[in-house]
Protein backbone atom coordinates (compact mmCIF):
# COMPACT_ATOMS: atom_id res chain seq x y z
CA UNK A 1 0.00 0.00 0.00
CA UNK A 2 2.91 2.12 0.79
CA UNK A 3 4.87 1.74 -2.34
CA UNK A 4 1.08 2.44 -4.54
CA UNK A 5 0.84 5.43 -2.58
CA UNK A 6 4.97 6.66 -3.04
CA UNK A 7 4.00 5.84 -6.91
CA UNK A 8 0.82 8.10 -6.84
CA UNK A 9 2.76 10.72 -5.03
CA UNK A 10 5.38 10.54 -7.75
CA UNK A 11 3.14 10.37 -10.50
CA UNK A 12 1.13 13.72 -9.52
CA UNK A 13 4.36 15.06 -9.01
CA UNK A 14 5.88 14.63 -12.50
CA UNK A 15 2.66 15.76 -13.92
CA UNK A 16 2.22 18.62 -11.72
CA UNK A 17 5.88 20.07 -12.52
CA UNK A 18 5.58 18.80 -16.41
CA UNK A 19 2.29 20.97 -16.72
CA UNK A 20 3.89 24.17 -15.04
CA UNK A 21 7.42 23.66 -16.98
CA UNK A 22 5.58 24.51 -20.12
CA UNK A 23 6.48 28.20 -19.98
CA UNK A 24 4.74 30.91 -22.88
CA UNK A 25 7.50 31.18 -25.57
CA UNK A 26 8.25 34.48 -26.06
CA UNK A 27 8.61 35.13 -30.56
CA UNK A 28 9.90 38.19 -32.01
CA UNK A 29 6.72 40.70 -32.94
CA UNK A 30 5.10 40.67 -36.35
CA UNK A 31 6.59 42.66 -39.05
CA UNK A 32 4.89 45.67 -39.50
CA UNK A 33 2.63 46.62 -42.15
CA UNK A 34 3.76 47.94 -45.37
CA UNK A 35 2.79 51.62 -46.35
CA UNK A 36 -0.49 51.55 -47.73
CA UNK A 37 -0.98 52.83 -51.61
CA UNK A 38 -1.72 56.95 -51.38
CA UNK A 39 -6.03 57.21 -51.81
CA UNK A 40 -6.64 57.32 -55.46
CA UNK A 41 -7.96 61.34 -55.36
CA UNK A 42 -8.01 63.81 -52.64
CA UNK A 43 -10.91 66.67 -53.35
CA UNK A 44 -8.39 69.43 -53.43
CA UNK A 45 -8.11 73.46 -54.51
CA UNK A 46 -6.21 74.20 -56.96
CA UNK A 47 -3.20 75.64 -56.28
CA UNK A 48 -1.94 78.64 -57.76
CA UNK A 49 1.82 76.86 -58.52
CA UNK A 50 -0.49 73.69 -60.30
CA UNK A 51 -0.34 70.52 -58.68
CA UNK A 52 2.53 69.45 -56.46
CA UNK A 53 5.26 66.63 -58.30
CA UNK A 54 3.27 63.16 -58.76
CA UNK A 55 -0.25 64.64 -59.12
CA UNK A 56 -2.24 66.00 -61.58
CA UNK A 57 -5.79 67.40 -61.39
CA UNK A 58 -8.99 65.67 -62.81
CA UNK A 59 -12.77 66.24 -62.63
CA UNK A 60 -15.18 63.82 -61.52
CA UNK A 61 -18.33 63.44 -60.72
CA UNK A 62 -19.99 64.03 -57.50
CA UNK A 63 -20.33 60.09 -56.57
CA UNK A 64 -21.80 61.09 -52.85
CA UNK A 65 -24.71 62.94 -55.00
CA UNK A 66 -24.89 60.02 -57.18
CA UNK A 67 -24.79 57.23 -54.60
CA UNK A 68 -27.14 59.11 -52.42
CA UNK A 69 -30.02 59.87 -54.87
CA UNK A 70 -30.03 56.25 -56.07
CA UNK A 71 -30.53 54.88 -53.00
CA UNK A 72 -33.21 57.68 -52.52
CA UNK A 73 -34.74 57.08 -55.48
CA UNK A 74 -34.73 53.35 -55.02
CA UNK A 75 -36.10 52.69 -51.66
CA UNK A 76 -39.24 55.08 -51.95
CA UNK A 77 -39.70 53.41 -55.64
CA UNK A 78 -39.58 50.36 -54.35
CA UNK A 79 -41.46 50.80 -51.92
CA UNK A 80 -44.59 51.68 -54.15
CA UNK A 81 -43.94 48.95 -56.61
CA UNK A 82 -44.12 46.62 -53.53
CA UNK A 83 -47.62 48.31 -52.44
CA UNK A 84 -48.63 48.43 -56.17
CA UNK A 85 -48.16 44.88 -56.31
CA UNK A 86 -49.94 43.78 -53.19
CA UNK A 87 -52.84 45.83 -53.85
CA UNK A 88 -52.95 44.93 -57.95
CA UNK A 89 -52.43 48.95 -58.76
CA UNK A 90 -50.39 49.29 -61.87
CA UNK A 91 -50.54 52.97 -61.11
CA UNK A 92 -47.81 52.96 -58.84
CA UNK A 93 -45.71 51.19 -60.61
CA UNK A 94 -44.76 54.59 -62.91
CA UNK A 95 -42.02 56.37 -61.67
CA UNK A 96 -42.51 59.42 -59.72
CA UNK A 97 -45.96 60.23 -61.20
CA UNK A 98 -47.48 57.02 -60.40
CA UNK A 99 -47.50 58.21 -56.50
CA UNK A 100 -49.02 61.62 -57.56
CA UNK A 101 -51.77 59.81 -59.81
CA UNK A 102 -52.88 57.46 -56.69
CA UNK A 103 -52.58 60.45 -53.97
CA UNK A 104 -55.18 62.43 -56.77
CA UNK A 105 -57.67 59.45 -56.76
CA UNK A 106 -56.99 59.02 -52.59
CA UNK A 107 -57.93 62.92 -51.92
CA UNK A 108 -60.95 62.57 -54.52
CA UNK A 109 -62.24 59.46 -52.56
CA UNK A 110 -62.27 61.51 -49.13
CA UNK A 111 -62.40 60.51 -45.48
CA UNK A 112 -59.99 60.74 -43.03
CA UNK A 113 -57.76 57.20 -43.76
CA UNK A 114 -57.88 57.81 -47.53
CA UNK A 115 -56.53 61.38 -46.82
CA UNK A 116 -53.75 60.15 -44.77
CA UNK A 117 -52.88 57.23 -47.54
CA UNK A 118 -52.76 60.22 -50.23
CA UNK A 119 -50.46 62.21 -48.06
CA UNK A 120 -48.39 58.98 -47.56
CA UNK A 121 -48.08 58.85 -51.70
CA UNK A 122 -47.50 62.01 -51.91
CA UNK A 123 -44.56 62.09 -49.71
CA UNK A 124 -43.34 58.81 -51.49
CA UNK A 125 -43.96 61.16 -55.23
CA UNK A 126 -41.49 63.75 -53.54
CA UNK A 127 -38.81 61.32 -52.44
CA UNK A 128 -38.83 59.86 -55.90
CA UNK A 129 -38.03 63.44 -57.25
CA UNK A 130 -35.50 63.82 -54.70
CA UNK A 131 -33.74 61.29 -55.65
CA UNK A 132 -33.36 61.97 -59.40
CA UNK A 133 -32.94 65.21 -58.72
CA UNK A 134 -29.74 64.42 -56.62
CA UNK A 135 -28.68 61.61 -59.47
CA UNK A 136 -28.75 64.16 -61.82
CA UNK A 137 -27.12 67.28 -60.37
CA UNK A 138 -24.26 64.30 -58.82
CA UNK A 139 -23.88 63.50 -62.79
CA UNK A 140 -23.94 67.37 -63.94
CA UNK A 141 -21.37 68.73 -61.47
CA UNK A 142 -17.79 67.87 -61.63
CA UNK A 143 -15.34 67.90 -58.59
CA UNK A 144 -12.03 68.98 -59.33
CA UNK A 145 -9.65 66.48 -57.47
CA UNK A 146 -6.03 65.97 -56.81
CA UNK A 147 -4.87 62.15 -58.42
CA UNK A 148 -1.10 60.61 -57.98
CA UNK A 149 0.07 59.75 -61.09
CA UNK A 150 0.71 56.09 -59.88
CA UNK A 151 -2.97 55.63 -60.80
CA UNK A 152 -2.64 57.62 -64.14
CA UNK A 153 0.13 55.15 -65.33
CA UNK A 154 -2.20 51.92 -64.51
CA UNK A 155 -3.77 50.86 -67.89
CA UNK A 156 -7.14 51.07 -68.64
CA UNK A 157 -9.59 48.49 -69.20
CA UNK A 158 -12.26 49.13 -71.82
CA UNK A 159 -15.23 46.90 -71.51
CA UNK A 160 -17.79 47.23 -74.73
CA UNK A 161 -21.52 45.76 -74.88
CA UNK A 162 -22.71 45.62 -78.52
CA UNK A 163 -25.51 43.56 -80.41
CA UNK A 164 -24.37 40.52 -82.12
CA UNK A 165 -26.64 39.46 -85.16
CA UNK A 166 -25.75 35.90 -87.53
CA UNK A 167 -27.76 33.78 -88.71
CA UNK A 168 -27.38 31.05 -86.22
CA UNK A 169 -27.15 33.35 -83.01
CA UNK A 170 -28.59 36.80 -81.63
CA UNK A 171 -27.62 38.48 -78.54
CA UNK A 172 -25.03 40.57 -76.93
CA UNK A 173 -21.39 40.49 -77.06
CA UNK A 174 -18.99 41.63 -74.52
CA UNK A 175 -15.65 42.78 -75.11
CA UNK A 176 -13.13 43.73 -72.57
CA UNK A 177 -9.83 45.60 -73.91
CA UNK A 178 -6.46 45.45 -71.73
């Protein structure tokens, strides 16, 4: 009994100072990160010298205009094409107008809920507009911004959509240029 219990004591032990020997291993830090490429265009004034050594300017459009009119535009149209659909109303499913055209035949109908439903279209009519309006003037106006010529020198790739007619096949062809 003594010699099972000197065994147990010595087993423990090893395992006890085995488990604690395994010290954290201390490794060298990651390398850092390399420098990240310069932003493609900075919106910039020009300056009276011209642009500093490795830029030049270029005008773009306003994308924030852009970006924020479609998704303007998109949500309140799809929102009526959504209730036009449930509801069977082709009306609605015309741009901009079609919310106008129901809010007419809402506020002819009268009552309180079909007033409040004609003011709800009408709001959607004016979000619609909103939105192309902001599209369009984002498309109009130009930005003049500062590029680095690293982008400049990058080649351009052309892609090109055209009609393809034969007489075995009719479609569209797509064409990308390096």
């Amino acid at each position: 009994m003594r010699k099972e219990r000197l065994a147990l004591a010595f087993v423990v032990t090893v395992l006890l100072n085995w488990s604690s020997s395994a010290r954290a291993q201390y490794a060298y830090p990651p390398p850092p990160y390399p420098y990240a490429p310069p932003p493609y265009a900075y919106p910039y004034a020009p300056a009276p010298g011209g642009p500093p050594a490795g830029y030049h300017y270029e005008d773009h459009p306003r994308r924030g205009l852009i970006i924020g009119g479609a998704v303007l535009f998109g949500l309140s149209y799809a929102g009526a094409v959504t209730t036009g659909a449930v509801y069977q109303d082709w009306k609605l499913m015309i741009p901009i107008g079609g919310s106008f055209w129901e809010a007419r035949d809402d506020f002819a109908a009268g009552g309180m809920v079909a007033d409040a439903i004609g003011a709800a279209f009408v709001l959607d009519g004016v979000l619609q507009a909103s939105g192309l309006i902001m599209m369009i003037a984002g498309g109009a106006s130009h930005q003049r911004v500062l590029v680095h010529d690293h982008y400049a020198a990058a080649p351009a790739i052309k892609v090109t959509c055209a009609p393809h007619l034969s007489p075995r096949f009719s479609g569209l062809s797509l064409a990308v240029h390096f």
